[in-house]
Each structure stands twice: as C-alpha cells, then as structure tokens.
N, C-alpha and C. Protein backbone atom coordinates (compact mmCIF):
# COMPACT_ATOMS: atom_id res chain seq x y z
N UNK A 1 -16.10 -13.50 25.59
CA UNK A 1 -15.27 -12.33 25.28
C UNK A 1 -15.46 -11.95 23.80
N UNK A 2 -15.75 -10.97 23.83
CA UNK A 2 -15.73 -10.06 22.15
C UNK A 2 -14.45 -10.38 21.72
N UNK A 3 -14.68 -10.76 20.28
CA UNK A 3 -13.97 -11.04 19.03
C UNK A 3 -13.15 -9.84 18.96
N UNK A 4 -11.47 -9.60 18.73
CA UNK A 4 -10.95 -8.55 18.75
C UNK A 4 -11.07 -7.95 17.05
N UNK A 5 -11.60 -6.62 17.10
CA UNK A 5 -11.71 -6.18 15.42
C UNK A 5 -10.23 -6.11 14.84
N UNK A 6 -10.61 -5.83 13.41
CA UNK A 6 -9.22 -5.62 12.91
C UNK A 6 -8.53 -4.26 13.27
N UNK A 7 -9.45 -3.16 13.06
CA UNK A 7 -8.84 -1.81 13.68
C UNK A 7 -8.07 -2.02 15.75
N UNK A 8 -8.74 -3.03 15.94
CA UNK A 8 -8.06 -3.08 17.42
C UNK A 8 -6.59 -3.79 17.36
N UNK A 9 -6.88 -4.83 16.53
CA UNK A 9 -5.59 -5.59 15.99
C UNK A 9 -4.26 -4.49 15.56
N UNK A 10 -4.65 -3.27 14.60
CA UNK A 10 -3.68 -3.02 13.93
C UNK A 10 -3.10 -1.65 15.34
N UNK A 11 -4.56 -1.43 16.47
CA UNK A 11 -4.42 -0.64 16.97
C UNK A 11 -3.43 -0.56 17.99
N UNK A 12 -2.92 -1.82 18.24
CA UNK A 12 -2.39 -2.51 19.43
C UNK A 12 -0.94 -2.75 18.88
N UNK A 13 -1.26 -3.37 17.50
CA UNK A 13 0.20 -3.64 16.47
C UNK A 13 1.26 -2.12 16.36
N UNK A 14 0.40 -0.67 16.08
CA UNK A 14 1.28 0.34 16.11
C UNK A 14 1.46 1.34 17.41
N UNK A 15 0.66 0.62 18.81
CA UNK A 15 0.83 1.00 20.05
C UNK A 15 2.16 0.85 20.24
N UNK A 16 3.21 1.53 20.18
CA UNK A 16 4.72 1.63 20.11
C UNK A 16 5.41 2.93 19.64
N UNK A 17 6.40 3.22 20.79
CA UNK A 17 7.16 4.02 20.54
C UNK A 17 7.82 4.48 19.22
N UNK A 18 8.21 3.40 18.67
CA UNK A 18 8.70 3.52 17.20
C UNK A 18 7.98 3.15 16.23
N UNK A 19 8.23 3.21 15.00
CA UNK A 19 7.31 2.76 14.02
C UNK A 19 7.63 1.36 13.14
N UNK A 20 6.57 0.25 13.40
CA UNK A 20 7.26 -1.19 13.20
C UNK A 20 7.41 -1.36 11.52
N UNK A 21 7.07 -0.11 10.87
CA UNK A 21 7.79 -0.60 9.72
C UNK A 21 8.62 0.56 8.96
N UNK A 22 9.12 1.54 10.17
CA UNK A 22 10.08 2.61 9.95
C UNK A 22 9.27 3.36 9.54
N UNK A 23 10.28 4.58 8.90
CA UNK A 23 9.73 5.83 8.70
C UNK A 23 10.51 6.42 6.80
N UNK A 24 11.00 5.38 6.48
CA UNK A 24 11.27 5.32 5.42
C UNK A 24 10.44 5.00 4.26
N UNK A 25 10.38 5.23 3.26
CA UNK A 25 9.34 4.63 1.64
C UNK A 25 9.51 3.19 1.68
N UNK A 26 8.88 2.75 1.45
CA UNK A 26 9.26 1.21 0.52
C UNK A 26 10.28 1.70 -0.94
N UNK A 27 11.15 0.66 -0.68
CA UNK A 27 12.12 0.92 -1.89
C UNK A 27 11.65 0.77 -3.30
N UNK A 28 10.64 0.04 -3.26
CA UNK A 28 9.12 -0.42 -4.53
C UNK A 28 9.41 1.51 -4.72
N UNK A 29 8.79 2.37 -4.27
CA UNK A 29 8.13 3.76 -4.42
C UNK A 29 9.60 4.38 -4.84
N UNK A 30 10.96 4.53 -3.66
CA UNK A 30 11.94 5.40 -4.09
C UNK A 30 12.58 4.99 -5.59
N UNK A 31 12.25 3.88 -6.41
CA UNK A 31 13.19 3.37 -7.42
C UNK A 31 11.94 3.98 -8.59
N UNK A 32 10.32 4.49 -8.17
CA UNK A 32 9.49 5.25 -8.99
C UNK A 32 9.23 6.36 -8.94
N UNK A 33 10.56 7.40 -8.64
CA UNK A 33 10.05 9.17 -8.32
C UNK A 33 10.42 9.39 -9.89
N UNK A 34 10.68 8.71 -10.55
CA UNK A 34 10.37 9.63 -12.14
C UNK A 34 9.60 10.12 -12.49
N UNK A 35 8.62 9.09 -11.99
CA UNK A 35 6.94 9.10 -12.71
C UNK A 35 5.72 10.01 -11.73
N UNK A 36 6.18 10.54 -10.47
CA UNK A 36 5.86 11.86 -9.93
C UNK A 36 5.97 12.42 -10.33
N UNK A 37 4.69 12.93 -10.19
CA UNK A 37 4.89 14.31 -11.28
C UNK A 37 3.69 15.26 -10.14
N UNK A 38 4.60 16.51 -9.47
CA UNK A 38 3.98 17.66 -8.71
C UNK A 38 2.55 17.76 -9.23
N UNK A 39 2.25 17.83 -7.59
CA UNK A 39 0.82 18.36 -8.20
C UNK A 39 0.18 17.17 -8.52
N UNK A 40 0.25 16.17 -8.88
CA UNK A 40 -0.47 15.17 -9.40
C UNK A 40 -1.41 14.50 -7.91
N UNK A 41 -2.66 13.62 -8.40
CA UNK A 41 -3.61 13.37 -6.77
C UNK A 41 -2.67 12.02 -6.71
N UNK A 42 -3.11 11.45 -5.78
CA UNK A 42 -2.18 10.31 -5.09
C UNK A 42 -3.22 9.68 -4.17
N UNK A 43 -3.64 8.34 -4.37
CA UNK A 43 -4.62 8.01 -2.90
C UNK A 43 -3.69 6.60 -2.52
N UNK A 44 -3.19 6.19 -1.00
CA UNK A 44 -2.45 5.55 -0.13
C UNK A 44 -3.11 4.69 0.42
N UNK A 45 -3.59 3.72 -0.01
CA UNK A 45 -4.27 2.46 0.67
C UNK A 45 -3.82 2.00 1.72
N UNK A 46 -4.53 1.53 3.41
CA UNK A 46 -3.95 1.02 3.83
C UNK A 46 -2.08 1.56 4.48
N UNK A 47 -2.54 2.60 4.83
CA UNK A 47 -0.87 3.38 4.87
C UNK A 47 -0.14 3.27 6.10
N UNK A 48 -1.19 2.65 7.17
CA UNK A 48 -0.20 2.48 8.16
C UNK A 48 0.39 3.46 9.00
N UNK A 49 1.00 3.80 9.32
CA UNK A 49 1.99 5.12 9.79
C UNK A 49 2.65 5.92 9.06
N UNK A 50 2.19 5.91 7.60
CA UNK A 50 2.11 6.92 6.91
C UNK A 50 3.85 7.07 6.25
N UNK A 51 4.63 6.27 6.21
CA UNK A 51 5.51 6.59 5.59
C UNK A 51 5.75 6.92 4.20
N UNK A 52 4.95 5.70 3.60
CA UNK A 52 4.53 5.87 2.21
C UNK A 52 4.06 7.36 1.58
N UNK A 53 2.69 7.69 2.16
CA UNK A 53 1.93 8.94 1.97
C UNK A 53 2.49 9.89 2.25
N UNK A 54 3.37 10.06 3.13
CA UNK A 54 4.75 11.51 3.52
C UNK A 54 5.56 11.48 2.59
N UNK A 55 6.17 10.19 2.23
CA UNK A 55 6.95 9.98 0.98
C UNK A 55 6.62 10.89 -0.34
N UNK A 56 5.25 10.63 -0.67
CA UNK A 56 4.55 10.96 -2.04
C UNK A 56 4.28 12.42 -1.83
N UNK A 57 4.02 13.12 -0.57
CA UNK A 57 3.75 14.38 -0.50
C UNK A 57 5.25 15.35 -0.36
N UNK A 58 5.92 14.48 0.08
CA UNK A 58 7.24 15.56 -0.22
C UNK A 58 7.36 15.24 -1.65
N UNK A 59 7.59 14.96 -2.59
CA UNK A 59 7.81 14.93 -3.99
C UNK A 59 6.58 15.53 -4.67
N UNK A 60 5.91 16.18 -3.76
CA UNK A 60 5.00 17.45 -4.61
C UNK A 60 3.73 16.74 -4.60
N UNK A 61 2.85 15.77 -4.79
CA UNK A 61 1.80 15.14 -4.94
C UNK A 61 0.44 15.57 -3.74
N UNK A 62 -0.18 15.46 -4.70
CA UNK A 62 -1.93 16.05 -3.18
C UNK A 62 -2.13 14.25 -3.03
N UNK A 63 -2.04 14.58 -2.05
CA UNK A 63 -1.95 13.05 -1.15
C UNK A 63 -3.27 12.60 0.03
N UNK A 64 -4.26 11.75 -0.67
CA UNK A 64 -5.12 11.12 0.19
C UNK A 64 -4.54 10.02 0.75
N UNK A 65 -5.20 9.74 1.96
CA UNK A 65 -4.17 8.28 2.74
C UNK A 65 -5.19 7.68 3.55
N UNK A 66 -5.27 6.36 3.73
CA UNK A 66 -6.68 5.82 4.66
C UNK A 66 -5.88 4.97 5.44
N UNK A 67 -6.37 4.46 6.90
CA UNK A 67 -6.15 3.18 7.59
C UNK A 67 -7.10 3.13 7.97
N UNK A 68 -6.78 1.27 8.86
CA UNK A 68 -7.84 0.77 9.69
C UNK A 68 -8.03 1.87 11.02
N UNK A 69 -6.07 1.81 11.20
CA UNK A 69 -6.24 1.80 12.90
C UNK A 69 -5.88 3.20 13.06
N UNK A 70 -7.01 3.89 14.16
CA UNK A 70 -6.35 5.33 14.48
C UNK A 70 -5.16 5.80 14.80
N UNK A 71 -4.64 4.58 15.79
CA UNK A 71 -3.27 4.79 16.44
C UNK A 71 -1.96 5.00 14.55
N UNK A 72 -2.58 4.21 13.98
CA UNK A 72 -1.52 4.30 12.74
C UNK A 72 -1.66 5.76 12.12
N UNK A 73 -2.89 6.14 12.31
CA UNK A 73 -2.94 7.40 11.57
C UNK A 73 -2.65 8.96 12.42
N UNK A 74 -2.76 8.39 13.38
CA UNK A 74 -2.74 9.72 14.45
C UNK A 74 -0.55 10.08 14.62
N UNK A 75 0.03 8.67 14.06
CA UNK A 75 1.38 8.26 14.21
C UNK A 75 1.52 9.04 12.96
N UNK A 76 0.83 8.78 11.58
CA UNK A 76 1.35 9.33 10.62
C UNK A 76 0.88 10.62 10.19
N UNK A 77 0.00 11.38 10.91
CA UNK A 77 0.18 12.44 11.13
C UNK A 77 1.11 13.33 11.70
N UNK A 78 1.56 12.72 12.97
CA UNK A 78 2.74 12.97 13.44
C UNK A 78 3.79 13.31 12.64
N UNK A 79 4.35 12.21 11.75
CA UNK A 79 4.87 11.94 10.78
C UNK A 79 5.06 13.28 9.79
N UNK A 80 4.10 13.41 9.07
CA UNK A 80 4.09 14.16 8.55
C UNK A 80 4.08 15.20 8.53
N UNK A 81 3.70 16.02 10.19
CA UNK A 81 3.98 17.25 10.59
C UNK A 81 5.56 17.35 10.61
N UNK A 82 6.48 16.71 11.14
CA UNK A 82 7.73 16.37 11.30
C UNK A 82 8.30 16.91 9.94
N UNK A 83 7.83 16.48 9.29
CA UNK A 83 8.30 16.34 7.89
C UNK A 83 8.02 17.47 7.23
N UNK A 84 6.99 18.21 7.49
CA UNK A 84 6.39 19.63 7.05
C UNK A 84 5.64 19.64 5.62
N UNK A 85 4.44 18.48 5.61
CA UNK A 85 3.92 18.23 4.46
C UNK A 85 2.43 17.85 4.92
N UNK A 86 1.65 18.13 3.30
CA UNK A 86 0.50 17.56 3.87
C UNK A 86 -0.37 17.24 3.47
N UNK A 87 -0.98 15.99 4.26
CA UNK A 87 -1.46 14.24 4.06
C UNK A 87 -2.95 14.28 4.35
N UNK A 88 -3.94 14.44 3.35
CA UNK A 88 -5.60 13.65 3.86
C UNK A 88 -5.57 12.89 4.03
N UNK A 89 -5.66 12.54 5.63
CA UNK A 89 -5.85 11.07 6.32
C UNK A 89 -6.83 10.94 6.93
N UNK A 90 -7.44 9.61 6.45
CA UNK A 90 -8.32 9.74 7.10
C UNK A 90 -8.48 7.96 7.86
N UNK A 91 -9.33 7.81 8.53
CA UNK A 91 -9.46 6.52 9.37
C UNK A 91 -10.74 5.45 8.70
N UNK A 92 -10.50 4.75 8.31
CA UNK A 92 -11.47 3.83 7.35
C UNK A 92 -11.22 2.53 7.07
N UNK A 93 -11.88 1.49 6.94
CA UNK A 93 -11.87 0.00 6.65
C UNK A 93 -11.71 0.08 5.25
N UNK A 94 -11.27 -0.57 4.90
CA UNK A 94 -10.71 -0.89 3.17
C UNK A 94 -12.03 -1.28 2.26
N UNK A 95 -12.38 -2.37 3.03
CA UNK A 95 -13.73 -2.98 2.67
C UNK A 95 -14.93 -2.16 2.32
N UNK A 96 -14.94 -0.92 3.08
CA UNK A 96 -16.27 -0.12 3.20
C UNK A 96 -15.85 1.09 2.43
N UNK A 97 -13.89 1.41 2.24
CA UNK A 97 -13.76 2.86 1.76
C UNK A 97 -14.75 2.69 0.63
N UNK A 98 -14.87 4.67 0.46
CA UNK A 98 -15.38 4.92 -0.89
C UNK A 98 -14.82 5.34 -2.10
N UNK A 99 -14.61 4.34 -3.06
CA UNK A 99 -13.88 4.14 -4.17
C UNK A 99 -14.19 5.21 -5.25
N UNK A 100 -14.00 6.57 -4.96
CA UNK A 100 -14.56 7.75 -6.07
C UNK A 100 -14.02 7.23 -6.97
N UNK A 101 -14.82 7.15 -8.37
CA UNK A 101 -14.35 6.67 -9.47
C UNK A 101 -13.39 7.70 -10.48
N UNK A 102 -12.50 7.53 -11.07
CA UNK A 102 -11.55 8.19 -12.45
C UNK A 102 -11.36 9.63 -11.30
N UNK A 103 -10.58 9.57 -9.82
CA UNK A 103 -10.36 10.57 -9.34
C UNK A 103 -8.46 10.45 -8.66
N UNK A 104 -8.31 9.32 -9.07
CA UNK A 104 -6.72 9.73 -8.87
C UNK A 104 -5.60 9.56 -10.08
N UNK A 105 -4.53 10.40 -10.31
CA UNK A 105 -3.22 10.13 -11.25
C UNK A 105 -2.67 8.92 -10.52
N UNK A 106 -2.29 8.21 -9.12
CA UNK A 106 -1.77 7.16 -8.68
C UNK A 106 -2.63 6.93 -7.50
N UNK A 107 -2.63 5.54 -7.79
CA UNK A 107 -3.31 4.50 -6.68
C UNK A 107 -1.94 3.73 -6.38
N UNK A 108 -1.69 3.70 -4.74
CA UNK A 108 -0.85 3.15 -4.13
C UNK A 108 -1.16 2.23 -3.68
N UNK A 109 -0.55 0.96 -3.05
CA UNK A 109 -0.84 -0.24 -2.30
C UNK A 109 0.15 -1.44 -1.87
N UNK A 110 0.65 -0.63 -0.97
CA UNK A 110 1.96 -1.39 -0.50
C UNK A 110 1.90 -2.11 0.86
N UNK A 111 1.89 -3.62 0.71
CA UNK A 111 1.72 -4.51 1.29
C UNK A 111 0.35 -4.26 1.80
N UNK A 112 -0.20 -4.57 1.37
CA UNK A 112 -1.93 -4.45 1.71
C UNK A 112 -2.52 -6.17 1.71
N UNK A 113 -1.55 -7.62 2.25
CA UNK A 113 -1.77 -8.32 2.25
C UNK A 113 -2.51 -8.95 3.75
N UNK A 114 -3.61 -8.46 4.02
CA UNK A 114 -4.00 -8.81 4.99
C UNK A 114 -5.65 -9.27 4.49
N UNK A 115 -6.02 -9.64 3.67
CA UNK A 115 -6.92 -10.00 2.67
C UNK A 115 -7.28 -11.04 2.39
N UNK A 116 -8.10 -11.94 2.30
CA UNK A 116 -8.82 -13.08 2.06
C UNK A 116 -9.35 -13.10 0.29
N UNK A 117 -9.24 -14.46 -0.65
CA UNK A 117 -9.16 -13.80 -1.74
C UNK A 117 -10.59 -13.24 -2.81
N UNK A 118 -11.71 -13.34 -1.61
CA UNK A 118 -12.58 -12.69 -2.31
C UNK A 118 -13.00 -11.34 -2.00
N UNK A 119 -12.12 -11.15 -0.59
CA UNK A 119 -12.35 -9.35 -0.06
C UNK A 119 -11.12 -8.92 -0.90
N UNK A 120 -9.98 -9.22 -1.23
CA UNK A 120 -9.12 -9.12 -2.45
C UNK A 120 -9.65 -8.62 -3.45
N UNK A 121 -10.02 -9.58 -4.09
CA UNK A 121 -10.89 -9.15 -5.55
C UNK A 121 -11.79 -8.05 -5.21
N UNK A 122 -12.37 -7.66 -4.15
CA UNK A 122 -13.49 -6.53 -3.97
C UNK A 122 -12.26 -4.87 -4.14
N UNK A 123 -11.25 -5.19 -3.56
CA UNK A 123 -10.11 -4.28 -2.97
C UNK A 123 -9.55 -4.09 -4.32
N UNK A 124 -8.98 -4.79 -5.30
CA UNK A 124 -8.38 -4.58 -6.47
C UNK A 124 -9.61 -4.06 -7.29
N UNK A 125 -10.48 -4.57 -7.36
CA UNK A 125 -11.51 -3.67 -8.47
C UNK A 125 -11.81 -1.92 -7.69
N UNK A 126 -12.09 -1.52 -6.55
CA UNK A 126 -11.52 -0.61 -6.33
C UNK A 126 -10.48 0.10 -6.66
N UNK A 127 -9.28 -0.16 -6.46
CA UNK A 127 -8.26 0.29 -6.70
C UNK A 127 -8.58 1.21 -7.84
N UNK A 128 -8.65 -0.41 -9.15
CA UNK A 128 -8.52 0.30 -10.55
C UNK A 128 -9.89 1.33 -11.07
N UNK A 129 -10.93 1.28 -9.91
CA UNK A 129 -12.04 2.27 -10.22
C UNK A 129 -11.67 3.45 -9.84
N UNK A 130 -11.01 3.52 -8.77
CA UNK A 130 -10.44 5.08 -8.30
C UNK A 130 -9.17 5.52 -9.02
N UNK A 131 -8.48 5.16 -9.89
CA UNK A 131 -7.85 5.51 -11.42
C UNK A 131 -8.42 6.38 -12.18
N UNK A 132 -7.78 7.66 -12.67
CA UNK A 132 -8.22 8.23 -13.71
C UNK A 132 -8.24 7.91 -15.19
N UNK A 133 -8.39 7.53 -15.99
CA UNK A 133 -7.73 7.39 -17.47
C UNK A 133 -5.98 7.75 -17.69
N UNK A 134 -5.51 6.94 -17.53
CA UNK A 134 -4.27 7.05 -18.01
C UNK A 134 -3.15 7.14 -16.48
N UNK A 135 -3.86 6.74 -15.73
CA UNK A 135 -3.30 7.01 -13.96
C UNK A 135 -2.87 5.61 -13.86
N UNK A 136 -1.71 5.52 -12.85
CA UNK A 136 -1.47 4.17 -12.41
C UNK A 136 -1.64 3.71 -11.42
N UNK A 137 -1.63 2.51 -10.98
CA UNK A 137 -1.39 1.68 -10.18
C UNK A 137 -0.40 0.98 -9.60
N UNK A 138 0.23 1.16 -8.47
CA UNK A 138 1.75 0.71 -8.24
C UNK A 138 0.91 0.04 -6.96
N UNK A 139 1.59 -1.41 -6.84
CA UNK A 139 1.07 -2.37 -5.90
C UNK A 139 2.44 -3.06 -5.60
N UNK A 140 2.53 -3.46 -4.77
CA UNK A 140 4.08 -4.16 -4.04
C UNK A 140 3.66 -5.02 -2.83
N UNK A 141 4.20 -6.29 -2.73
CA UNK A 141 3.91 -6.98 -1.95
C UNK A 141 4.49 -8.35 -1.73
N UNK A 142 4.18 -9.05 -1.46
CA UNK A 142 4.89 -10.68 -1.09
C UNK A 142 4.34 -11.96 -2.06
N UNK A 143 5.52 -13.39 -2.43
CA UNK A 143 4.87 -13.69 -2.76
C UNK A 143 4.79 -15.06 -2.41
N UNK A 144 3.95 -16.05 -1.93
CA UNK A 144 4.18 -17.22 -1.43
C UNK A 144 5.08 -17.82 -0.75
N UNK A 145 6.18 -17.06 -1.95
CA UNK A 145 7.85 -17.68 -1.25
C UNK A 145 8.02 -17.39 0.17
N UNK A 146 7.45 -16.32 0.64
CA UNK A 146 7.70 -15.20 1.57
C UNK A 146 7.53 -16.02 3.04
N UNK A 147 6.96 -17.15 2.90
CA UNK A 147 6.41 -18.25 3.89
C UNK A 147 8.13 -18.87 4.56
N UNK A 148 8.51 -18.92 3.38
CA UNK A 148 9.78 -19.70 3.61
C UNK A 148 11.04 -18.76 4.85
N UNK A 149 10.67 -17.41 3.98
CA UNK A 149 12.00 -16.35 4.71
C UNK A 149 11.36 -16.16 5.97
N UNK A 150 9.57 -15.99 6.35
CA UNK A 150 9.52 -15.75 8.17
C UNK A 150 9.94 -14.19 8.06
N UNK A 151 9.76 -13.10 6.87
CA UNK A 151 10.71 -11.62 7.45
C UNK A 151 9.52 -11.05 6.84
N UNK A 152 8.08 -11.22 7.45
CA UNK A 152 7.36 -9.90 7.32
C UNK A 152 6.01 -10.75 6.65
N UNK A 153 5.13 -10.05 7.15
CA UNK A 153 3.53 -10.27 6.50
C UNK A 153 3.10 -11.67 6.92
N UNK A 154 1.84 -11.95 6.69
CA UNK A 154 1.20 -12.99 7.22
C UNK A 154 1.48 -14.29 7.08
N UNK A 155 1.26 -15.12 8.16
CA UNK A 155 1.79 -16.62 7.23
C UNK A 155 0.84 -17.75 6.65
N UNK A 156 0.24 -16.57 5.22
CA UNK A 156 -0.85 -17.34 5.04
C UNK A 156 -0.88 -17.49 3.63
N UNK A 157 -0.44 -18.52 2.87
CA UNK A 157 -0.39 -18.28 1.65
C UNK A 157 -1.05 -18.20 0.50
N UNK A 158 -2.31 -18.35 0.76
CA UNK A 158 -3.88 -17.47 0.02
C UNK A 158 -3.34 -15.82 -0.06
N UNK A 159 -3.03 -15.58 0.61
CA UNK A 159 -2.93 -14.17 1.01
C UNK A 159 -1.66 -13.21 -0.25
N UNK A 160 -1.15 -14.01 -0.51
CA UNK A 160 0.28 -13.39 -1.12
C UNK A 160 0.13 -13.62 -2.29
N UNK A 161 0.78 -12.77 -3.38
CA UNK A 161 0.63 -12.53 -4.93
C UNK A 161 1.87 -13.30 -5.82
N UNK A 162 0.89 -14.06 -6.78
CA UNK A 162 2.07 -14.70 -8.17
C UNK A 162 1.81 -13.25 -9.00
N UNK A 163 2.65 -13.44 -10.42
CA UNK A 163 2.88 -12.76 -11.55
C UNK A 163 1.56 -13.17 -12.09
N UNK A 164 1.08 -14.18 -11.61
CA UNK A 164 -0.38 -15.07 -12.96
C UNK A 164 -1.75 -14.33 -12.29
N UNK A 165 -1.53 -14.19 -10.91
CA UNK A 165 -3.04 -14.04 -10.13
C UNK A 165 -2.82 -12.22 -10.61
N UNK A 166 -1.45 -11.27 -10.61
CA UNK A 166 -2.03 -10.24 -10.74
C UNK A 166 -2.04 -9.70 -12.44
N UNK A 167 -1.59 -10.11 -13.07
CA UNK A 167 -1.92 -9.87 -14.66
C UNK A 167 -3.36 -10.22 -14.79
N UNK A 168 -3.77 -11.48 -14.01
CA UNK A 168 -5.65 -11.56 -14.50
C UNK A 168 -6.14 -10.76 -13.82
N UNK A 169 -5.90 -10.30 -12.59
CA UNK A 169 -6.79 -9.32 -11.69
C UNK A 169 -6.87 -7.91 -12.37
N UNK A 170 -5.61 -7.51 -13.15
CA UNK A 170 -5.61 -6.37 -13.30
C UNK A 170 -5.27 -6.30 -15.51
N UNK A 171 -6.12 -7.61 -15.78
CA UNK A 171 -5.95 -7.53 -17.40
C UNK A 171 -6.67 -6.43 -18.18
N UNK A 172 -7.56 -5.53 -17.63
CA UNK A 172 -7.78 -4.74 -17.93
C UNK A 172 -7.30 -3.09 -18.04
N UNK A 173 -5.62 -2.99 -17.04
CA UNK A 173 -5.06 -2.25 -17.17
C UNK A 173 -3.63 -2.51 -18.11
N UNK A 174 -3.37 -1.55 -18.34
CA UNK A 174 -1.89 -1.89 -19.36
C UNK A 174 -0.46 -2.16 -18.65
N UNK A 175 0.02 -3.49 -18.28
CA UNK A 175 1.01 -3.92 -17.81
C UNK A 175 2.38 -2.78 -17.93
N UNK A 176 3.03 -2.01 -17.39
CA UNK A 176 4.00 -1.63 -17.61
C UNK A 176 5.33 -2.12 -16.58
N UNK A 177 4.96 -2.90 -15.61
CA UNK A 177 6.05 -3.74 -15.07
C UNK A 177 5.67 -4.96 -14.39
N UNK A 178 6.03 -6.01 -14.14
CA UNK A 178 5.10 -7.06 -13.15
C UNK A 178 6.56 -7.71 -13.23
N UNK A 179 7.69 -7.84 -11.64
CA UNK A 179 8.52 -8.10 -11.07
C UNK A 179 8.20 -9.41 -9.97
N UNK A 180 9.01 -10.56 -10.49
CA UNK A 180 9.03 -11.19 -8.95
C UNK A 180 10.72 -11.35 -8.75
N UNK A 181 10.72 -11.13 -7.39
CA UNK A 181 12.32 -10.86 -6.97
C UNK A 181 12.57 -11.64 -5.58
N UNK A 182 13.26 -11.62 -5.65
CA UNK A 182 13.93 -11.65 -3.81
C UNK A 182 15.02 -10.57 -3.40
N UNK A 183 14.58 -9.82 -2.48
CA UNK A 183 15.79 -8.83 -2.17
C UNK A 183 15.14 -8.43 -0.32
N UNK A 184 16.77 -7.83 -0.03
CA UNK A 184 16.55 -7.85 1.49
C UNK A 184 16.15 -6.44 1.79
N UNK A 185 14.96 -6.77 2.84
CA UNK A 185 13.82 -5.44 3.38
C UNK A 185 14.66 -5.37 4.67
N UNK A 186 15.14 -3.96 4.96
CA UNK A 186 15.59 -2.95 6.27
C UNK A 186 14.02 -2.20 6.79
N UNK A 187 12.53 -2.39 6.68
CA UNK A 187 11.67 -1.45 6.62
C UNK A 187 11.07 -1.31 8.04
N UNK A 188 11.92 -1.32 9.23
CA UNK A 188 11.58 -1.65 10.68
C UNK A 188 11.55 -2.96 11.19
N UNK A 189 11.11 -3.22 12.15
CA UNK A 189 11.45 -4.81 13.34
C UNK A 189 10.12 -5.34 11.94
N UNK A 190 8.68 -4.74 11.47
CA UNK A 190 8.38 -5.73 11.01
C UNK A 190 8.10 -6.49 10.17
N UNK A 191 9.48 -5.65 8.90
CA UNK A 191 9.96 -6.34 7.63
C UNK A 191 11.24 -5.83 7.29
N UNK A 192 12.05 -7.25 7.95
CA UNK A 192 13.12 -6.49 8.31
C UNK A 192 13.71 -8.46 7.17
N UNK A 193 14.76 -8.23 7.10
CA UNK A 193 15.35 -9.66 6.41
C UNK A 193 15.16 -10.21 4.79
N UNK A 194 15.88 -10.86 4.26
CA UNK A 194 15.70 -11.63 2.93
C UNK A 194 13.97 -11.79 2.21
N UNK A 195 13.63 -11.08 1.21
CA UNK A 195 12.08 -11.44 1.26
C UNK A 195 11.62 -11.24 0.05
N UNK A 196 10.79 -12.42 -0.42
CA UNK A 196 10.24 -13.09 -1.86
C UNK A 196 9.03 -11.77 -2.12
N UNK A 197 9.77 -10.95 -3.04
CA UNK A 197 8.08 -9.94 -3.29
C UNK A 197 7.85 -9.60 -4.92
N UNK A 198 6.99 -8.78 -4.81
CA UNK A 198 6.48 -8.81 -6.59
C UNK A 198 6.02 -7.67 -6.21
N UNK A 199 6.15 -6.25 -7.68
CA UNK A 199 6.03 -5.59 -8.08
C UNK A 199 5.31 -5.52 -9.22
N UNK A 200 4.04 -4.54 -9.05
CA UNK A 200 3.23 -4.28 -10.28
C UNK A 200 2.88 -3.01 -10.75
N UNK A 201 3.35 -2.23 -11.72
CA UNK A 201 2.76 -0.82 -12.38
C UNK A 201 2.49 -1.03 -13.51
N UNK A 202 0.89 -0.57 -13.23
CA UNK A 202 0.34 -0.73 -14.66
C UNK A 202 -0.62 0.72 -14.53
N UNK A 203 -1.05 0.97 -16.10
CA UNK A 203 -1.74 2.04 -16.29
C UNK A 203 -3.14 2.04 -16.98
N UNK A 204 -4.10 2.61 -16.48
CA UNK A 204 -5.50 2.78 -16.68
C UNK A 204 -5.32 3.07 -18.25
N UNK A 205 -6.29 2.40 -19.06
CA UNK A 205 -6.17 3.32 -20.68
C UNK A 205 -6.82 4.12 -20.78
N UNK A 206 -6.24 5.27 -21.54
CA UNK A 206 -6.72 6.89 -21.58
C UNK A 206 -8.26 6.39 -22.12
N UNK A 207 -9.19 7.14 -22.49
CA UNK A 207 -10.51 7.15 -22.77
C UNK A 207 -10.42 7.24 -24.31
C-alpha cells in the first residue's frame, strides 16, 4: 500500500463539516492589529482553512496564503467569500514554495509545527528571505511543554520551539518580542485546552 502523502494527511484532517481549528484568528495575531497597516503585502504560511489570512485581509492587508491540502484551501476560500474579502490562495508544499525574496511587509506562521528540524531550518530561512527590509515576522507556536497539556499539535518534541532555538534561528532579524507563556486555546476541537506556546516578532533591518 502507498505511503499516505502529507497533502492527503491534512486532506482527510479538514474533510469536515466544521473547521478543526475554528474560524477565528489566533489570539497571537488579534493582540497585533496595531502594527497592520492597510494596504500593506502579507504572505500566510501554511494557513490551513484560512482563518488567519481572512483575519489579515479584513484589516486592509493584500494577502497571499499557501497550504498543503486542497480541501483546507478550497474551505478557506469559502471562508473568505463569507467574509467578503480577498485571499491569494494558493495550494503548495512548504518545502518546495517559492520564497520571492524582500517581497512581503509581514510573514505569518502560525503553528506551522509539523516540521522535522532540518526541513525547519530550510522553512525559517525562507520565511526571513521573503521579508522586505524593515517587514516582520510574527511566528506563534508550541513549546515542548505542550507534550504535557495533550491540547493541540504533534506529540513530538523535536518539533516544538524554546526562546534559545528561535533567537539563533532568527539572530539575524531584530528581536522585538520573544514570549514563552501558558494560556488557554478555544481555537476549535483541535486546539482547544491549557497550552505551553511562544511568541516571536521580529523585524528584517531596513537596508
């Protein structure tokens, strides 16, 4: 029997009536609408059903958005018609997207822990290549602890972020927050409960 791909994995994961990680922002994004600023580009790593990327396009932003799985994107299209906004989505492996260089004001990446830590390192140097000069990076995610609570993301602890692994990954951008917390996620059935995560915005230096 054929090896199931990851796009079949995630394809099967958002085969559902509802959306398993709601239709709400990550609270990481609603506690950063200061720093939206209309009009500004926006690219959505990994977006899933698109809550995130609907998020950023109602607060005015030109909004690119990628997934693995069609079913996630064909959902967050949905999504976003609903909503009356609008999202370049497109369907793509993380691994293979194409990282246009110094072409976005924000690079997004919320819970994008499904990563091994040298396709990681390939994924974060991306990130900060598709940054413009002076653009940020807002990344949110889990962190080891997260093993303990059982409320969301993989149970693999290679996989999940300290304060130490992302200041070196990203020492070349200018730290403007790096958070580790515990607080309780409402974000659908599949991060839902008490949960160990870390927050990072940092900014590309102007030229």
């Amino acid at each position: 029997m054929a090896e199931t791909s990851e796009a079949q994995r995630w394809d099967d994961r958002y085969r559902t009536d509802g959306f398993i990680f709601g239709t709400a922002p990550a609270d990481f994004l609603t506690n950063l609408v200061h720093i939206f600023e209309p009009g500004a580009s926006a690219l959505v790593v990994a977006d899933g059903e698109g809550r995130n990327s609907v998020f950023l396009a109602e607060h005015g932003l030109d909004v690119t958005a990628m997934d693995v799985s069609q079913v996630g994107v064909d959902k967050a299209c949905a999504l976003a018609a609903a909503r009356q906004v609008s999202v370049d989505f497109s369907v793509a492996d993380i691994l293979t997207w194409s990282w246009q260089p110094e072409t976005y004001d924000l690079v997004v990446a919320v819970f994008i822990q499904f990563l091994p830590p040298d396709q990681r390192s390939l994924v974060f140097e991306g990130l900060q290549r598709a940054l413009k000069p002076g653009g940020r990076l807002l990344l949110h995610g889990y962190r080891p602890e997260q093993l303990e609570y059982a409320t969301g993301g993989p149970p693999i602890a290679d996989y999940m972020y300290t304060e130490e692994l992302l200041a070196e990954a990203f020492s070349e951008l200018v730290i403007e927050r790096l958070a580790a917390y515990d607080a309780e996620l409402d974000e659908g059935p599949a991060h839902s409960g008490m949960s160990a995560l870390i927050d990072l915005v940092a900014r590309k230096p102007s030229a």
